[in-house]
N, C-alpha and C. Protein backbone atom coordinates (compact mmCIF):
# COMPACT_ATOMS: atom_id res chain seq x y z
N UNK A 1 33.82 42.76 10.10
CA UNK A 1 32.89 41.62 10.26
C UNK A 1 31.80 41.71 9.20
N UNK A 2 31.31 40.49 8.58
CA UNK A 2 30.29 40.57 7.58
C UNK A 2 29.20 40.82 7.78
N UNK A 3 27.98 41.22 6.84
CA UNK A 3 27.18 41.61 7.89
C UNK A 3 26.47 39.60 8.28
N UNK A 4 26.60 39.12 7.37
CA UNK A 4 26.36 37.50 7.66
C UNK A 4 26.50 37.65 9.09
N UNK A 5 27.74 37.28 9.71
CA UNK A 5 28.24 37.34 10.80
C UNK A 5 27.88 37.51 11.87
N UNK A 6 27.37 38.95 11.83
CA UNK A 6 26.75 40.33 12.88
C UNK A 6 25.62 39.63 13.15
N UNK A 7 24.82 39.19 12.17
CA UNK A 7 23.59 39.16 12.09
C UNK A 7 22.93 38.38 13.65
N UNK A 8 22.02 38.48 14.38
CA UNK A 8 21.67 38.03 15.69
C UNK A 8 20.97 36.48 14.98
N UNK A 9 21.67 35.96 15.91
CA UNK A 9 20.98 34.73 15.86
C UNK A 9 19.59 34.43 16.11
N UNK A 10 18.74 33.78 15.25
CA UNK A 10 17.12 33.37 14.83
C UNK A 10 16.73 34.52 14.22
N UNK A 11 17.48 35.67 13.65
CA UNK A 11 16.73 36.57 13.00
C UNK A 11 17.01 36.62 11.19
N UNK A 12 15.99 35.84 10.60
CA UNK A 12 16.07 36.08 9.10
C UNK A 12 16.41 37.57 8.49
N UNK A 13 17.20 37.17 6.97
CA UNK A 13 17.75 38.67 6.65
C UNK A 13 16.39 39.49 6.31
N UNK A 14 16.10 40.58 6.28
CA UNK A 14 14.83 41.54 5.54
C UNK A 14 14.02 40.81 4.83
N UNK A 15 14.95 40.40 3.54
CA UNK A 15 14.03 40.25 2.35
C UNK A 15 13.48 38.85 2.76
N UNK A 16 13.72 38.09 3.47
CA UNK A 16 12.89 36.75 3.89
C UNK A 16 11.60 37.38 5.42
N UNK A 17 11.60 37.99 5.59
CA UNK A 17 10.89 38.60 6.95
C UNK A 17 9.61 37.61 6.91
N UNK A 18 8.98 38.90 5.45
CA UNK A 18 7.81 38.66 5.64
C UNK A 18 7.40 36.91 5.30
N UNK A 19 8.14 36.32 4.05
CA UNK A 19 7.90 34.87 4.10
C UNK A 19 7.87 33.67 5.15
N UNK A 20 8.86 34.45 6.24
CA UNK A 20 9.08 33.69 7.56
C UNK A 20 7.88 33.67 7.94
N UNK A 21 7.30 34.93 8.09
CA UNK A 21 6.41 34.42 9.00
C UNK A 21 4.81 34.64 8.40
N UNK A 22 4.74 34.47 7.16
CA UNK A 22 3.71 33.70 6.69
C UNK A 22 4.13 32.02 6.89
N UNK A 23 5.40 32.02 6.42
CA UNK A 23 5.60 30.48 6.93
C UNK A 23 4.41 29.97 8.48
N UNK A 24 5.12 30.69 9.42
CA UNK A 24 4.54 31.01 10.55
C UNK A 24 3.03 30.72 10.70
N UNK A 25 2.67 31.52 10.11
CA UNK A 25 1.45 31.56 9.99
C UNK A 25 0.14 30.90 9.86
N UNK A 26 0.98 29.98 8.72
CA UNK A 26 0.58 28.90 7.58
C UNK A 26 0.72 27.56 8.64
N UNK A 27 2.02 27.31 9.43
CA UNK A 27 2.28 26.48 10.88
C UNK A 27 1.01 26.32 11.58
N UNK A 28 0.74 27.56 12.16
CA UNK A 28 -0.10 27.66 13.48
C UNK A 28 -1.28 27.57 12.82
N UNK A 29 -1.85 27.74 11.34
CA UNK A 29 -2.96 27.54 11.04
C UNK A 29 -3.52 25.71 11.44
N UNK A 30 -2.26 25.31 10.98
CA UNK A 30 -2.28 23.76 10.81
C UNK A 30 -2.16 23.32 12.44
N UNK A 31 -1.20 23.69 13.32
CA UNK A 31 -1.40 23.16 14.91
C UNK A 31 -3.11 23.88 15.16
N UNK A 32 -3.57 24.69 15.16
CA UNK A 32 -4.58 25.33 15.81
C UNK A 32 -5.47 24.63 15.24
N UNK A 33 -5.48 24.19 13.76
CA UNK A 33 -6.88 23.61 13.44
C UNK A 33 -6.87 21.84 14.15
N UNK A 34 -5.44 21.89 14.58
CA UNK A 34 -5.41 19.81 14.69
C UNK A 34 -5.90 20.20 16.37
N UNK A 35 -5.13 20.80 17.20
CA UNK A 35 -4.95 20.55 18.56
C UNK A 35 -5.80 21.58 19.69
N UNK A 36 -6.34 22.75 18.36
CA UNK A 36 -7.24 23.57 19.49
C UNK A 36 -6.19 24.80 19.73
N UNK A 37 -6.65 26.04 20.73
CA UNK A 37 -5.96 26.75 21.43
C UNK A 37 -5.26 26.42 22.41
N UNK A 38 -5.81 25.21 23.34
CA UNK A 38 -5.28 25.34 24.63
C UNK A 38 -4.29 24.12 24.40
N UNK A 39 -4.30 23.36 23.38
CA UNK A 39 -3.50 21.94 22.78
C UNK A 39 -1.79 22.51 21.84
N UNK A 40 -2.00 24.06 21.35
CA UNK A 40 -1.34 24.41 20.66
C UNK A 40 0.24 24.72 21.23
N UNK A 41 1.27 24.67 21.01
CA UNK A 41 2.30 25.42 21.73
C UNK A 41 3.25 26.06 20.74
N UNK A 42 4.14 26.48 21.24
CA UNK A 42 5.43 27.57 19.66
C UNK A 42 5.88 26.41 19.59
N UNK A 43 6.21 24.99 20.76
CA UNK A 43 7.20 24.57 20.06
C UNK A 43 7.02 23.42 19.19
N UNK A 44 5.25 23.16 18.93
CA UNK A 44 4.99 22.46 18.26
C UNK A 44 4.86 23.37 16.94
N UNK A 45 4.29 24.95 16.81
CA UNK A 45 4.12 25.23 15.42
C UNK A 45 5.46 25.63 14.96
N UNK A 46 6.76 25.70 15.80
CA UNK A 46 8.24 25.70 15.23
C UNK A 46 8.47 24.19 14.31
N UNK A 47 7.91 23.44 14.67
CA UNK A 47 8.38 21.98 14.56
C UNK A 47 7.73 22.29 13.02
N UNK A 48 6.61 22.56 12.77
CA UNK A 48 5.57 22.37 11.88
C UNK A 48 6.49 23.25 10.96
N UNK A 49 6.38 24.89 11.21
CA UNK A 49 7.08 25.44 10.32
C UNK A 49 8.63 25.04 10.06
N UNK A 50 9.61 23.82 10.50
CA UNK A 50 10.90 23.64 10.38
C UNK A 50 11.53 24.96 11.16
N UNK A 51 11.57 25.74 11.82
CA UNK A 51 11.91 27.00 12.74
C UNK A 51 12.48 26.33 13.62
N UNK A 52 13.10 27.58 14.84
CA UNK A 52 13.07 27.34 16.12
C UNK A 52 12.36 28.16 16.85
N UNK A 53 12.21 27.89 17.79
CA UNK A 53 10.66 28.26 18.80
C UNK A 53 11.44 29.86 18.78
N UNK A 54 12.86 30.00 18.93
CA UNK A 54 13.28 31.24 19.08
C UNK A 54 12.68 32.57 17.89
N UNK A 55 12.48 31.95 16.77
CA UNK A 55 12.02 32.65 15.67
C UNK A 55 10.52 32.90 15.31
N UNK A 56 9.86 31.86 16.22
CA UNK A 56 8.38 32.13 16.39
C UNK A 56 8.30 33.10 17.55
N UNK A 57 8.95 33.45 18.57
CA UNK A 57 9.03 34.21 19.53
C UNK A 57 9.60 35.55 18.97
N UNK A 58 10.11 36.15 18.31
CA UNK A 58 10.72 36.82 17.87
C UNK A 58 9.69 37.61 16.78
N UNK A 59 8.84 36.94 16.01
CA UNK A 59 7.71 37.32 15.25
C UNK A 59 6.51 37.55 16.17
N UNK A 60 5.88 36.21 16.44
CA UNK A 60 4.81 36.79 17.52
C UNK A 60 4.88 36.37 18.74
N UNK A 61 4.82 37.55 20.25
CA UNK A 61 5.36 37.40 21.65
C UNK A 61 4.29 36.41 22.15
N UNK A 62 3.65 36.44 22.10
CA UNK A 62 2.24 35.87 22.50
C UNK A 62 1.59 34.74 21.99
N UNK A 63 1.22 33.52 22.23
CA UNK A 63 0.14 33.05 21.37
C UNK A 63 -1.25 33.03 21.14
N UNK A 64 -2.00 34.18 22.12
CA UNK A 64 -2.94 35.02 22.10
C UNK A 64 -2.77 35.78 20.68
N UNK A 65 -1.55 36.71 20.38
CA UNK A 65 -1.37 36.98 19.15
C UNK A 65 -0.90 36.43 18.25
N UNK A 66 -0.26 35.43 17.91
CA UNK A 66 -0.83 34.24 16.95
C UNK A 66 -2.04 34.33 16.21
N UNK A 67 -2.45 33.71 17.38
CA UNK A 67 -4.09 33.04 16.81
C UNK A 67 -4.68 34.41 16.14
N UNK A 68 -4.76 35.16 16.77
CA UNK A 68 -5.94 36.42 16.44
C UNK A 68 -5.09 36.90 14.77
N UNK A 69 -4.11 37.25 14.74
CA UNK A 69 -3.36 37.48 13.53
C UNK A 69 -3.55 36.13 12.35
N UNK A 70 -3.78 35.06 13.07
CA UNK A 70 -3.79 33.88 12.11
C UNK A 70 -5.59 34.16 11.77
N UNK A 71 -6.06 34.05 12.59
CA UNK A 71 -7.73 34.18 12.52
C UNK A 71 -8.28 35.66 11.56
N UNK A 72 -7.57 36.70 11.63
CA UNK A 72 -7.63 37.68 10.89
C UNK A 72 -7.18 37.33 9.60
N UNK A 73 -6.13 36.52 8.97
CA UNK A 73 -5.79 36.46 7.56
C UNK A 73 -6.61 35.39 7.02
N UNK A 74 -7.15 34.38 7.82
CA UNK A 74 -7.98 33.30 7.50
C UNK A 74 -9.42 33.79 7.05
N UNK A 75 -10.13 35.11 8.04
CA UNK A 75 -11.10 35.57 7.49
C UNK A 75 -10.98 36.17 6.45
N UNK A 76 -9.85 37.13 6.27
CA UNK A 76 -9.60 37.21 4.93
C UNK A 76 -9.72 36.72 3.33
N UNK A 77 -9.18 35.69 3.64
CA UNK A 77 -9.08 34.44 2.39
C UNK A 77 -10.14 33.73 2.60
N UNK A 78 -10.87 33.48 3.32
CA UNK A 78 -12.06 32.99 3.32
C UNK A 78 -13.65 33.91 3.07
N UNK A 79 -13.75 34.42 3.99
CA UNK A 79 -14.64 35.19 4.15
C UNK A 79 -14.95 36.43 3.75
N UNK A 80 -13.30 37.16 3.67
CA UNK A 80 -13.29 38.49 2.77
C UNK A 80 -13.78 37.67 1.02
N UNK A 81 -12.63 37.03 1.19
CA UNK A 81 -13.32 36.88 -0.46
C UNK A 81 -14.35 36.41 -1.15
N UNK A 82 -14.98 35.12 -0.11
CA UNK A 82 -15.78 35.03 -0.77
C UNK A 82 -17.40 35.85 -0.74
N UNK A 83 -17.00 37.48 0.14
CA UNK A 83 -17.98 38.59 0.40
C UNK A 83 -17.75 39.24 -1.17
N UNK A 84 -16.50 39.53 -1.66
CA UNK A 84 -15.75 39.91 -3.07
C UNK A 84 -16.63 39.43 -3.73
N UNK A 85 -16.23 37.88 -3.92
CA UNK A 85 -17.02 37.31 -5.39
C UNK A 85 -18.66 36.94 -4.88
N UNK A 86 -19.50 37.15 -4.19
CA UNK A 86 -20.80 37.68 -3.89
C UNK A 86 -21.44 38.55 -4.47
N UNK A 87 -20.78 40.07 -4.11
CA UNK A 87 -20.97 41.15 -4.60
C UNK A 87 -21.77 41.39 -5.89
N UNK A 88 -20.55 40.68 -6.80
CA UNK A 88 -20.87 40.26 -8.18
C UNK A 88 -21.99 39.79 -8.85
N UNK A 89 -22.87 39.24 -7.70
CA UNK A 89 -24.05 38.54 -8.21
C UNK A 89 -25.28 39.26 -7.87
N UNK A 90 -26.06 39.43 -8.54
CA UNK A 90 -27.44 39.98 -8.07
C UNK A 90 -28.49 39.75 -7.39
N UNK A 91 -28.76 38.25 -7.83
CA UNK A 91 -29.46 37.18 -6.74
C UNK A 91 -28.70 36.54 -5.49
N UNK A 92 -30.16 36.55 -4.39
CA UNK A 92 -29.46 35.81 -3.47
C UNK A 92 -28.66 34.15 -3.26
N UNK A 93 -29.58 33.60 -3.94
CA UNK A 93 -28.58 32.44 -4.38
C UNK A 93 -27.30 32.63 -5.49
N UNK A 94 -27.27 33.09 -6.18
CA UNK A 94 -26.03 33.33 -7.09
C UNK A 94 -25.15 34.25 -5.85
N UNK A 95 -25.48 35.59 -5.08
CA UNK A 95 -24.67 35.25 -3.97
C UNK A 95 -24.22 34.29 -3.05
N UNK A 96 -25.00 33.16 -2.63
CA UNK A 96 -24.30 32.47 -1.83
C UNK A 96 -23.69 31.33 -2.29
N UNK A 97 -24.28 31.02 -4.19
CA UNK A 97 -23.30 30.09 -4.15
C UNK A 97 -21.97 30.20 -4.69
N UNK A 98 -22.06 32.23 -5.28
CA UNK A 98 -20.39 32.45 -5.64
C UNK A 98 -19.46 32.43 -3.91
N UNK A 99 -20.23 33.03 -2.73
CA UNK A 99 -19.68 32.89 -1.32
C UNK A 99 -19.04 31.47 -1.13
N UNK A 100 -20.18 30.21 -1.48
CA UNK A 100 -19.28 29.23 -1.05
C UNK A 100 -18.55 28.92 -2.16
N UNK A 101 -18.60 28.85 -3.53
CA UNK A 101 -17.16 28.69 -4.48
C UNK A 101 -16.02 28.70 -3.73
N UNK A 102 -16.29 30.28 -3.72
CA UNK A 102 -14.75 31.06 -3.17
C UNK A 102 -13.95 30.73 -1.77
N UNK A 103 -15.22 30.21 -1.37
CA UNK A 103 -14.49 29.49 -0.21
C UNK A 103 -13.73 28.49 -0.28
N UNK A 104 -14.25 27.26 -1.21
CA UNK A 104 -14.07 26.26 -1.44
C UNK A 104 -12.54 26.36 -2.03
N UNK A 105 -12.07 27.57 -2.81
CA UNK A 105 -11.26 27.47 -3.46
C UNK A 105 -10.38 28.11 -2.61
N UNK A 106 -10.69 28.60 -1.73
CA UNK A 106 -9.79 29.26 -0.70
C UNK A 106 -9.19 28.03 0.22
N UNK A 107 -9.49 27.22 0.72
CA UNK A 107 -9.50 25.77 1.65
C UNK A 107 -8.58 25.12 0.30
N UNK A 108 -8.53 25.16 -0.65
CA UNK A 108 -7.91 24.34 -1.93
C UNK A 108 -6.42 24.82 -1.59
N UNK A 109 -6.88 26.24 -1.57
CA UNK A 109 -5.61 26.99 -1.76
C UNK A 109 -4.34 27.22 -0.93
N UNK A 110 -5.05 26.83 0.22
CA UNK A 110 -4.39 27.14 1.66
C UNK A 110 -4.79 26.69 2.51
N UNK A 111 -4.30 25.19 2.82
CA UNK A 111 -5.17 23.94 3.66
C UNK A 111 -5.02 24.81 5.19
N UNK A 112 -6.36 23.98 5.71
CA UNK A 112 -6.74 23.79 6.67
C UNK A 112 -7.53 25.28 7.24
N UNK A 113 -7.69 26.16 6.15
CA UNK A 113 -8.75 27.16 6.42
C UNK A 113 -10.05 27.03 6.81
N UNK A 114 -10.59 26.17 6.19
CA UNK A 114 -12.03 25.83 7.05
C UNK A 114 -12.29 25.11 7.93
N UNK A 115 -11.13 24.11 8.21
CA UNK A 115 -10.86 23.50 9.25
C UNK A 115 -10.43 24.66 10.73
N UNK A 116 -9.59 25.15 10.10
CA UNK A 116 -9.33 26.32 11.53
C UNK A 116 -10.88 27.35 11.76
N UNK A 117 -11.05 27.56 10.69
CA UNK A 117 -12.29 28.98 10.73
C UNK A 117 -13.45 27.83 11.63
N UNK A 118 -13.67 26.53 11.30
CA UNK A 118 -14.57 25.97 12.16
C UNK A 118 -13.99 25.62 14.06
N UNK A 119 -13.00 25.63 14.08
CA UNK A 119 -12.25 25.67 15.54
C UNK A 119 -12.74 27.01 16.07
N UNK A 120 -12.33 27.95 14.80
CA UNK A 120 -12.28 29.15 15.81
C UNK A 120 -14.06 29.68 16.39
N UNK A 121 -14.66 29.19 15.74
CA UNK A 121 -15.90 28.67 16.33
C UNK A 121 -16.27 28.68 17.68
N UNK A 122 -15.57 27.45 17.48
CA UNK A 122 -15.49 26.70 19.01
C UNK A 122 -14.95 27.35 19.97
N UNK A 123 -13.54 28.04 19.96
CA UNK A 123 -12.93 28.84 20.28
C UNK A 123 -13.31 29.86 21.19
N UNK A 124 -14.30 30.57 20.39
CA UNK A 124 -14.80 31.68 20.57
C UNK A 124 -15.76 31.15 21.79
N UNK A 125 -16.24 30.28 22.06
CA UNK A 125 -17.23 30.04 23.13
C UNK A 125 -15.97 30.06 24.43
N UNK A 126 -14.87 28.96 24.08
CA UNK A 126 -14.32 28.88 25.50
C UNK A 126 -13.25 29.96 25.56
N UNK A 127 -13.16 30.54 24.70
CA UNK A 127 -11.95 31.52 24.77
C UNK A 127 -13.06 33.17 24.45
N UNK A 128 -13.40 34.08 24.77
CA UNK A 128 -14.26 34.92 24.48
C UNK A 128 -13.08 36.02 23.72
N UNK A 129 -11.98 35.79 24.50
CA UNK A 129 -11.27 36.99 24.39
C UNK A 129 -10.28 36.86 23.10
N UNK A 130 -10.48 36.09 22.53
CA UNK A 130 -9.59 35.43 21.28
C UNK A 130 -9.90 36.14 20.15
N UNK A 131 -11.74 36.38 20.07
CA UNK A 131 -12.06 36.87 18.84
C UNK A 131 -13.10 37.97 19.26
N UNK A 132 -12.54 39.13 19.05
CA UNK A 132 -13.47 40.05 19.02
C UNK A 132 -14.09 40.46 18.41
N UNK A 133 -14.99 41.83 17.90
CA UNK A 133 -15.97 42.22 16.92
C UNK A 133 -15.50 42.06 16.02
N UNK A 134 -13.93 42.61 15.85
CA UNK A 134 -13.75 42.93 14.04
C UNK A 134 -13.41 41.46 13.47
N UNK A 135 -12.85 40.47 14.09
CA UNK A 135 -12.31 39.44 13.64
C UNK A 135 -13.62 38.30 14.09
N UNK A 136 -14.56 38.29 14.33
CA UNK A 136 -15.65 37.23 15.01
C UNK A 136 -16.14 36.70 13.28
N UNK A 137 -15.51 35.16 13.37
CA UNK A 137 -16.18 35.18 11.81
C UNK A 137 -17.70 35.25 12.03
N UNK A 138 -18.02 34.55 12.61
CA UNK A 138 -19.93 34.39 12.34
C UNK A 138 -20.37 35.88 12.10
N UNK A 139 -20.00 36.62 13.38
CA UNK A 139 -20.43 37.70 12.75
C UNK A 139 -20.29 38.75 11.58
N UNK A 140 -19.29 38.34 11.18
CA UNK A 140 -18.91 38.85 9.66
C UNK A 140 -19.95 38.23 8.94
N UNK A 141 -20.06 37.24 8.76
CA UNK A 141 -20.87 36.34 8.16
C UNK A 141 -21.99 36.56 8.15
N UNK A 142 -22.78 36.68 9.44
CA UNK A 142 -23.95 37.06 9.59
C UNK A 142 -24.71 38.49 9.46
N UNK A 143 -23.56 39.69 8.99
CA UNK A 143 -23.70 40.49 8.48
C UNK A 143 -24.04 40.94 6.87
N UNK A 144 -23.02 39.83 6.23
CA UNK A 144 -23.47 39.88 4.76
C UNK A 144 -24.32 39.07 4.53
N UNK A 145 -24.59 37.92 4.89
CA UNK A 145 -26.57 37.40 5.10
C UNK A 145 -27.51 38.24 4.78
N UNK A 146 -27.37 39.16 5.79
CA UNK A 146 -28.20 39.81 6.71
C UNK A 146 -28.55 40.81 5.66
N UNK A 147 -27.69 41.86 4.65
CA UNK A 147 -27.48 42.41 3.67
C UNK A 147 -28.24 41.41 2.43
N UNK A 148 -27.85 40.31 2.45
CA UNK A 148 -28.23 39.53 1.01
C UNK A 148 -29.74 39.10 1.76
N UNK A 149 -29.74 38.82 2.37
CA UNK A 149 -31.55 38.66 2.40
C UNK A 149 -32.25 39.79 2.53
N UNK A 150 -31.94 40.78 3.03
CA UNK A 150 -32.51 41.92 2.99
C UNK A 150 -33.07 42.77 1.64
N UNK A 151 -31.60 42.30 0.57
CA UNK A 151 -31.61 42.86 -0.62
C UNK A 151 -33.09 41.59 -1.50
N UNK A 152 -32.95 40.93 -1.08
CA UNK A 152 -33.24 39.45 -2.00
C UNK A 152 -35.35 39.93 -1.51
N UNK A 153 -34.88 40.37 -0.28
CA UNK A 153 -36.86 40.63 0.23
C UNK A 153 -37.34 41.97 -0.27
N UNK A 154 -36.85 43.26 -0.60
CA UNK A 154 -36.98 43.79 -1.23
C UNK A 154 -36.86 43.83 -2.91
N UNK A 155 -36.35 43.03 -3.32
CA UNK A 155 -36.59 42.91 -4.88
C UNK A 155 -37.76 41.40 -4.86
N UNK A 156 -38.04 41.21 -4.12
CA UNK A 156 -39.00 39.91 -4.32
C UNK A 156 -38.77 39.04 -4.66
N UNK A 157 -37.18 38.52 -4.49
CA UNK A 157 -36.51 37.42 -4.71
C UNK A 157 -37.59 36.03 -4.09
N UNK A 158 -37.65 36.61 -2.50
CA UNK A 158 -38.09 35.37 -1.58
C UNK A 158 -39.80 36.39 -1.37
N UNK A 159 -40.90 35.41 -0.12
CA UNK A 159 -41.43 35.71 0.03
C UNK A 159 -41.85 37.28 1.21
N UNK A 160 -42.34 38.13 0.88
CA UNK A 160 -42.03 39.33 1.79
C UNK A 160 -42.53 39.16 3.16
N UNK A 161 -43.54 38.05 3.65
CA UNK A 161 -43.71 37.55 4.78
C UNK A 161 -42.95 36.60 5.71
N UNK A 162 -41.65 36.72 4.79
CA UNK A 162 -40.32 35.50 5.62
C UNK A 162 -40.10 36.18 6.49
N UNK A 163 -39.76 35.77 7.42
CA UNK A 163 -38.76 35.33 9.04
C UNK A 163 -37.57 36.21 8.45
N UNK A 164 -36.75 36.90 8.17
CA UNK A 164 -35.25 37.36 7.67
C UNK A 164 -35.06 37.10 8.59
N UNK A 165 -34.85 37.20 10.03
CA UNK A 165 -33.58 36.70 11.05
C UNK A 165 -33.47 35.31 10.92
N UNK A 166 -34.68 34.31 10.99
CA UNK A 166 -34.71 33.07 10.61
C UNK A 166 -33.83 32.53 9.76
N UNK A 167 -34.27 33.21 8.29
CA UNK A 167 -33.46 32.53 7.15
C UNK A 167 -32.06 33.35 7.40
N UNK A 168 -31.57 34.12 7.93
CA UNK A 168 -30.22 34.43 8.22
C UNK A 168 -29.39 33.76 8.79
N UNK A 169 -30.23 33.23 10.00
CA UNK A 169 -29.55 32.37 11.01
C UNK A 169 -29.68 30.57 10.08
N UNK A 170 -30.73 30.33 9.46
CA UNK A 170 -30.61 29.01 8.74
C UNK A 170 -29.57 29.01 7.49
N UNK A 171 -28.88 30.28 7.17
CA UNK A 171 -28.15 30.19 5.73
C UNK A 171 -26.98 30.04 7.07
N UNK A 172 -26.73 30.80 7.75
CA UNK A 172 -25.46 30.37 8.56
C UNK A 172 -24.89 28.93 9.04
N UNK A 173 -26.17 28.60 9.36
CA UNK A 173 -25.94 27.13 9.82
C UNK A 173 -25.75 26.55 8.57
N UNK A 174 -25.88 26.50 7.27
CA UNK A 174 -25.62 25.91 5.80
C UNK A 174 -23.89 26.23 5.45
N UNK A 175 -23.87 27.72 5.81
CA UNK A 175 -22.32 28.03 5.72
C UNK A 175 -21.53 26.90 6.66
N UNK A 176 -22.00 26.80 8.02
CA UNK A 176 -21.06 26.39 8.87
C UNK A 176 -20.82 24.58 8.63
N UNK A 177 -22.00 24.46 8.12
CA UNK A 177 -21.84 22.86 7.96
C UNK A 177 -21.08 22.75 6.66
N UNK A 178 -21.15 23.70 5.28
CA UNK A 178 -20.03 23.82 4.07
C UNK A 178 -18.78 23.70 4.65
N UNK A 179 -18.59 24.57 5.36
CA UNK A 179 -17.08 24.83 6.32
C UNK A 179 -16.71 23.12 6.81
N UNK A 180 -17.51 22.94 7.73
CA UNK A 180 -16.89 21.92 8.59
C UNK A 180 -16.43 20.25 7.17
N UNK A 181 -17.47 20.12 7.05
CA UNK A 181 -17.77 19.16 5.50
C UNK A 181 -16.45 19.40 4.78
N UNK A 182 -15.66 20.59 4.08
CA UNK A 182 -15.04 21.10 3.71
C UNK A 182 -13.31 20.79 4.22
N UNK A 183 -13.37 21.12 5.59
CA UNK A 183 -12.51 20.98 6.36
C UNK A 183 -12.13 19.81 7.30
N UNK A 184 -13.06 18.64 7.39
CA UNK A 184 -12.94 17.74 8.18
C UNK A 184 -13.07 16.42 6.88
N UNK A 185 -14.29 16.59 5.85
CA UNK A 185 -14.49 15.35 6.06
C UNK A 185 -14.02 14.83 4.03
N UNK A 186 -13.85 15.88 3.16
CA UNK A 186 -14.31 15.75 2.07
C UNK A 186 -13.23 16.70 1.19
N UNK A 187 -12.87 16.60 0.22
CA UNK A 187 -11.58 16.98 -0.61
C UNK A 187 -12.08 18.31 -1.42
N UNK A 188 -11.44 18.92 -2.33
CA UNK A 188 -11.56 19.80 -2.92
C UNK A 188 -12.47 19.37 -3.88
N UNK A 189 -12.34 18.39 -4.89
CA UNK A 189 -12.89 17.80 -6.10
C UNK A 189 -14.04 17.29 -5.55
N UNK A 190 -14.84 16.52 -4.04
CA UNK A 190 -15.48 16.14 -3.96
C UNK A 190 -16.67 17.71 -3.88
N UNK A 191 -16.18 18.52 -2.84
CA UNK A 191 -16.84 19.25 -2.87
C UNK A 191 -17.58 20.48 -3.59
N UNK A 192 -16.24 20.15 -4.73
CA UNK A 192 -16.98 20.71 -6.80
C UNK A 192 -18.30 20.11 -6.62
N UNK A 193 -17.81 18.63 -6.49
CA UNK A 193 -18.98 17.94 -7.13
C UNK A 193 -20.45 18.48 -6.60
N UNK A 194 -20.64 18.85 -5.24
CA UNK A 194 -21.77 18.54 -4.28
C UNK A 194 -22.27 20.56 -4.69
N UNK A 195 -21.63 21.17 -5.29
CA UNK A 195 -22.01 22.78 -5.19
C UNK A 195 -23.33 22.71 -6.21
N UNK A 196 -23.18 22.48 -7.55
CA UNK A 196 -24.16 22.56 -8.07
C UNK A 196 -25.48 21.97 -7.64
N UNK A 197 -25.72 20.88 -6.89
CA UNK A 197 -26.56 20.63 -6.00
C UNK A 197 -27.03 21.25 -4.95
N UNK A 198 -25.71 21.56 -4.60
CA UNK A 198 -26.86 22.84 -3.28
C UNK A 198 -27.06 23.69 -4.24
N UNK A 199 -26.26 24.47 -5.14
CA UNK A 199 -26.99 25.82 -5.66
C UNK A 199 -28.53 25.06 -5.90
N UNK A 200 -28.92 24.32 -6.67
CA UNK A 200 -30.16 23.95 -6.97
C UNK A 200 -31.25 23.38 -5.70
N UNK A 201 -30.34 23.13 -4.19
CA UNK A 201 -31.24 22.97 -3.23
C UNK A 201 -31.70 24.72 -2.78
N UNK A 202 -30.59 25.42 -3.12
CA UNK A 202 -31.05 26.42 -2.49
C UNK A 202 -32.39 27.34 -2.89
N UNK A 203 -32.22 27.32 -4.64
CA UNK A 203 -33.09 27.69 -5.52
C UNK A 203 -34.50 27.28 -5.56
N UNK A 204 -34.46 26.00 -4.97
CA UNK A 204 -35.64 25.47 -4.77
C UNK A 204 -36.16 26.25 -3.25
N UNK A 205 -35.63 25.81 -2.12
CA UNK A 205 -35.92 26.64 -0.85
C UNK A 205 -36.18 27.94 -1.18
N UNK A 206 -35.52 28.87 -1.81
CA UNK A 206 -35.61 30.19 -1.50
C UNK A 206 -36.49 30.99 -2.83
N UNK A 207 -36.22 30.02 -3.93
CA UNK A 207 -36.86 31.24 -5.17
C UNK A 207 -38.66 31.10 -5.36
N UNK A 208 -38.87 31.83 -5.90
CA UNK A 208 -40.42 32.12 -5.79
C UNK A 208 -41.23 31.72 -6.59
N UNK A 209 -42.40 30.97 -6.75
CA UNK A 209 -43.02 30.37 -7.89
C UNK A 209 -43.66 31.46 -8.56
N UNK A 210 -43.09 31.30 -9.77
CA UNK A 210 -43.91 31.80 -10.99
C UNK A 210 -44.87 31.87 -11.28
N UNK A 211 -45.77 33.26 -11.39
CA UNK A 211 -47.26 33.32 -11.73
C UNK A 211 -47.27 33.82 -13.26
């Protein structure tokens, strides 16, 4: 018998594994960001990925694990990277506006990332158990803030009598509305357009007048 033959039915050969189920992946990003968690089912993100529900079952048992595996590679490409190309910059605005670039180009790259990363948001209120510490975007988020204003008040970027939890929690709410804007309402090219403007709203808010 060939091994063709043998082979169990809904199970791709090896060398397609891992593409399956990024396929997968890439599916449930797109049901989860349209329909929610509790709207989502295998046999709608089978439909999405061209699969059968048997082969989404076969990859992930759960759709508790789904999501959290989908929500983990999304912070990734979103949020890991654009912590990456941050790094790079010395100022706090040149950090946040290489953070949102990279985002921007991440959502280009692999629709419906900021569209899902803003669900999982939501998510996280009615579902607690969906996103825990390591995968909670805000709090990822609100960690490297937290780092970039910190760094930005000790070199005298901003004023040394600021609020830092304040402006941590107000750059978040700037991230989350980039995100949603990003993901709901506005294209890749539009949102080129609108960056150099915030970098220059931000510069104005945050940098320090010259004596």
């Amino acid at each position: 018998m060939s091994p063709t033959a043998s082979r169990r039915p809904g199970r791709p050969p090896a060398a397609k594994a891992d593409e399956t189920r990024q396929r997968i992946m890439q599916a449930a990003r797109l049901v989860f960001s349209e329909r929610g968690y509790d709207g989502a089912t295998f046999q709608g993100i089978a439909i999405r990925a061209d699969l059968t529900r048997p082969a989404i079952n076969h990859y992930f048992s759960t759709k508790r694990l789904l999501y959290r595996e989908v929500l983990e590679q999304t912070n990734a490409l979103v949020i890991g990277e654009g912590i990456r190309q941050a790094e790079r910059e010395s100022t706090l605005v040149g950090r946040l506006t290489a953070f949102i670039s990279a985002a921007v180009r991440a959502n280009s790259d692999n629709p419906a990332v900021s569209a899902f990363l803003v669900t999982a948001v939501l998510e996280s209120q009615r579902h607690p158990e969906l996103s825990g510490a390591q995968i909670d975007s805000v709090r990822i988020s609100r960690e490297f803030l937290t780092t970039a204003v910190n760094d930005a008040i000790e070199g005298r970027e901003v004023a040394p009598d600021i609020d830092a939890s304040a402006l941590v929690e107000t750059l978040i709410v700037v991230l989350c509305g980039v995100g949603f804007y990003a993901g709901y309402i506005r294209s890749y090219e539009e949102i080129l357009g609108i960056s150099d403007v915030l970098r220059r709203l931000l510069e104005g808010a945050l940098g320090r007048s010259q004596t």
